[in-house]
C-alpha atoms as a PDB file:
ATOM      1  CA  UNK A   1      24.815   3.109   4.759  1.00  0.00           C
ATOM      2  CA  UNK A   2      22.471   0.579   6.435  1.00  0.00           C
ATOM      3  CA  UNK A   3      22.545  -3.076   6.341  1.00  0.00           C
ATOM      4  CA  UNK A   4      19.171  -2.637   4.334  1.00  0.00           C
ATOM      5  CA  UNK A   5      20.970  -0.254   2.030  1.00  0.00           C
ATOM      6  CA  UNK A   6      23.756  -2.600   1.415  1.00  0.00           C
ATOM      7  CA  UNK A   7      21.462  -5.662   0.804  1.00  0.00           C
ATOM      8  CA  UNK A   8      19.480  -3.460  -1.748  1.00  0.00           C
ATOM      9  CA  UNK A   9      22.645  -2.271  -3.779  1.00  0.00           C
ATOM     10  CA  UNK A  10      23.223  -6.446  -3.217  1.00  0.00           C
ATOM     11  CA  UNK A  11      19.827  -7.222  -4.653  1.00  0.00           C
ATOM     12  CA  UNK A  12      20.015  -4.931  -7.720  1.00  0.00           C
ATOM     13  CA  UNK A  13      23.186  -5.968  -8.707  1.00  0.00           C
ATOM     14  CA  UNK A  14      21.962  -9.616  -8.513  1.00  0.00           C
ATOM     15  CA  UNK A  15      18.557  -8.714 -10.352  1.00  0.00           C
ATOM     16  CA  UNK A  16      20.772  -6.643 -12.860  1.00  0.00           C
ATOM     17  CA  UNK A  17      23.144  -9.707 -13.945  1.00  0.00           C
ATOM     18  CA  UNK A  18      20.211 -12.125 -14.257  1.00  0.00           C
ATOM     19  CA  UNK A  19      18.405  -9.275 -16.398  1.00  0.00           C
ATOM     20  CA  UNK A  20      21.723  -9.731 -18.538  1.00  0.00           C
ATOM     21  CA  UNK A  21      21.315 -13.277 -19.509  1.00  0.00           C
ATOM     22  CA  UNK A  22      19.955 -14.088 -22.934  1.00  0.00           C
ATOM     23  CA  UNK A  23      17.395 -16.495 -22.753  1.00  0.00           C
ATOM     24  CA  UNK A  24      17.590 -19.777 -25.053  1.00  0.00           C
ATOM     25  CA  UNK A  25      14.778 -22.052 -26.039  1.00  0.00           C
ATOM     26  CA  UNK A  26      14.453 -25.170 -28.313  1.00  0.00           C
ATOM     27  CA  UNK A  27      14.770 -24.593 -31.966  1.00  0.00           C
ATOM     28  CA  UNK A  28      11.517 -25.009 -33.905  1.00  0.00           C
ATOM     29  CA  UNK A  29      12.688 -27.686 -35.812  1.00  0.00           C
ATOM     30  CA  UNK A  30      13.989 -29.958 -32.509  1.00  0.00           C
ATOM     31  CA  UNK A  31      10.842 -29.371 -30.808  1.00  0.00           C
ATOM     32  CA  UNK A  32       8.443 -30.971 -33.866  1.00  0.00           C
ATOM     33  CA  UNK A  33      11.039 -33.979 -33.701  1.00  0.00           C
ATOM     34  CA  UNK A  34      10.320 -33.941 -30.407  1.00  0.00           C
ATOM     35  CA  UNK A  35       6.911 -34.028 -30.583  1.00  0.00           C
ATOM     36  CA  UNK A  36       6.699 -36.509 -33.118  1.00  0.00           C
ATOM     37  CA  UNK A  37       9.171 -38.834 -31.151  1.00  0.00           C
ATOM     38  CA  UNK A  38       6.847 -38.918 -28.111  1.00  0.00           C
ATOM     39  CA  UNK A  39       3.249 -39.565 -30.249  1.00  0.00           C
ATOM     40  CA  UNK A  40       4.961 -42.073 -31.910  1.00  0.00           C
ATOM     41  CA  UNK A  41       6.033 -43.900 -28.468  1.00  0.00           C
ATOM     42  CA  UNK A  42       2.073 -42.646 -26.911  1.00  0.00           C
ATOM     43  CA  UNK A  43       0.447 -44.339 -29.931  1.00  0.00           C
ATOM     44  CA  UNK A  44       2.622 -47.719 -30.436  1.00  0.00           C
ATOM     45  CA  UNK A  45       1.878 -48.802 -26.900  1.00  0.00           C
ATOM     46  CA  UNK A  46      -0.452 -51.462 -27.001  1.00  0.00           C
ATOM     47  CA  UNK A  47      -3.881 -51.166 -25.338  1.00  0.00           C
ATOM     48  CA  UNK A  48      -3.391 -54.091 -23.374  1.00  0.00           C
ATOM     49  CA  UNK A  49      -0.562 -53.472 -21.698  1.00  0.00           C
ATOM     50  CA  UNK A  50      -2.337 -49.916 -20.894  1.00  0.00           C
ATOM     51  CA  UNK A  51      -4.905 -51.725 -19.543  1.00  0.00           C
ATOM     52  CA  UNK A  52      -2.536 -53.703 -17.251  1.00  0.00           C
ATOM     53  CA  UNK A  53      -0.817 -50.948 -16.003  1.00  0.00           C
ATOM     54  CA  UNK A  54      -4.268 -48.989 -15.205  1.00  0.00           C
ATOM     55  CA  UNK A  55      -5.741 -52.033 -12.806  1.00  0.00           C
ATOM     56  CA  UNK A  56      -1.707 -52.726 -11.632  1.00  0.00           C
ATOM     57  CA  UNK A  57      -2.114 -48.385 -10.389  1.00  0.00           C
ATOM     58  CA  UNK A  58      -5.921 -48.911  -9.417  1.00  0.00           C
ATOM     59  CA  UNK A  59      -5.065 -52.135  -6.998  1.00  0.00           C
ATOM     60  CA  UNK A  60      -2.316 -50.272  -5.304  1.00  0.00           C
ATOM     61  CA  UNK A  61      -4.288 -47.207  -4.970  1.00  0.00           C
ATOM     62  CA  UNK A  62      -7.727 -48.973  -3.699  1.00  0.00           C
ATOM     63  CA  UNK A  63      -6.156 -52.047  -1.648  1.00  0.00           C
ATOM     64  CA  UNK A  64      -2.273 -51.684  -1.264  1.00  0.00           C
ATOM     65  CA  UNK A  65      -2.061 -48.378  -0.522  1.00  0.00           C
ATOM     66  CA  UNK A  66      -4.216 -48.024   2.031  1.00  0.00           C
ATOM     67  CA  UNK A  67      -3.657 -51.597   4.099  1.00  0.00           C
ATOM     68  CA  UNK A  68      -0.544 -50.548   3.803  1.00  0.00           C
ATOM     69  CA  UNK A  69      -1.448 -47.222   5.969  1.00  0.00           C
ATOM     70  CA  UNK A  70      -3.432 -49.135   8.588  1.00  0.00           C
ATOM     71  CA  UNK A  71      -1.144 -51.681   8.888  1.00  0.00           C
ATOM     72  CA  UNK A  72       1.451 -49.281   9.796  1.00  0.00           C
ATOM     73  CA  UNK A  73      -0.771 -47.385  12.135  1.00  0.00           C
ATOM     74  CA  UNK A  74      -2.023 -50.486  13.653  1.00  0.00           C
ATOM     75  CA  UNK A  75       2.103 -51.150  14.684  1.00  0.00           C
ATOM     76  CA  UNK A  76       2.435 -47.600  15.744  1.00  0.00           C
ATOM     77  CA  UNK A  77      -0.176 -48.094  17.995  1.00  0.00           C
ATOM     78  CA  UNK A  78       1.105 -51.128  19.550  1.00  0.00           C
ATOM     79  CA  UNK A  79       3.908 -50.237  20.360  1.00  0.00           C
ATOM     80  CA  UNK A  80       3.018 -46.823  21.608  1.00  0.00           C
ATOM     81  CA  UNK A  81       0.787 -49.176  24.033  1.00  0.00           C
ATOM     82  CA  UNK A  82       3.881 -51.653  24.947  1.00  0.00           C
ATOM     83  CA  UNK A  83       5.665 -48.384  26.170  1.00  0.00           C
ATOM     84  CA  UNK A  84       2.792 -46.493  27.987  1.00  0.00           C
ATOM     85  CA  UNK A  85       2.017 -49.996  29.479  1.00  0.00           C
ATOM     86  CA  UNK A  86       5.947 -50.424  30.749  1.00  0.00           C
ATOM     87  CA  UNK A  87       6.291 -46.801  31.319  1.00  0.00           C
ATOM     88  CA  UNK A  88       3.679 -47.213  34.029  1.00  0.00           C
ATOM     89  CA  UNK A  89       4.354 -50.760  35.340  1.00  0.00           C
ATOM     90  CA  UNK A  90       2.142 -52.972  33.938  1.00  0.00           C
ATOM     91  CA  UNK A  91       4.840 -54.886  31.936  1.00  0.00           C
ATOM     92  CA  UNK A  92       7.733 -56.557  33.711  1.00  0.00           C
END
C-alpha cells in the first residue's frame, strides 16, 4: 500500500463519517419569530438617526479614509528617505 493509498482509505473514512451526520436546521416556527424580531428592530429605527449614520459612513469613506491613507504613505515615505539619506551619508 502507497502513501496515496493510505491517504485515500484516510479520506473516505473521513468523507464517510461526515456523510453520517444528520443535518439540523431552525424550526419553522423559530425562524418566523426570527424574522419578525429583526423587521420589527429594521422598521422602529428612526429615519434620522439612519440618516446620521449614512453621512457619519459617507465622511469616513470620502475624507477620513482616504487622508488617512496618504497621511500614512506620506510618513512611510519620509522615513524611507531619512534612511536612504543616512544609509548613504548625507545625514550625520
Amino acid at each position: 500500500m502507497t502513501v496515496d493509498d493510505e491517504q485515500d482509505d484516510r479520506n473516505d473514512h473521513i468523507g464517510a463519517s461526515l456523510a453520517s451526520l444528520r443535518t439540523y436546521d431552525v424550526s419553522q416556527r423559530h425562524a418566523h419569530q426570527l424574522r419578525r424580531r429583526c423587521h420589527t428592530l429594521l422598521q422602529t429605527q428612526p429615519s434620522r438617526t439612519r440618516s446620521i449614520e449614512s453621512a457619519i459612513t459617507t465622511s469616513f469613506e470620502r475624507v477620513l479614509g482616504p487622508a488617512l491613507g496618504v497621511a500614512w504613505c506620506l510618513f512611510y515615505l519620509v522615513e524611507i528617505s531619512r534612511r536612504a539619506a543616512a544609509a548613504y551619508g548625507l545625514l550625520p
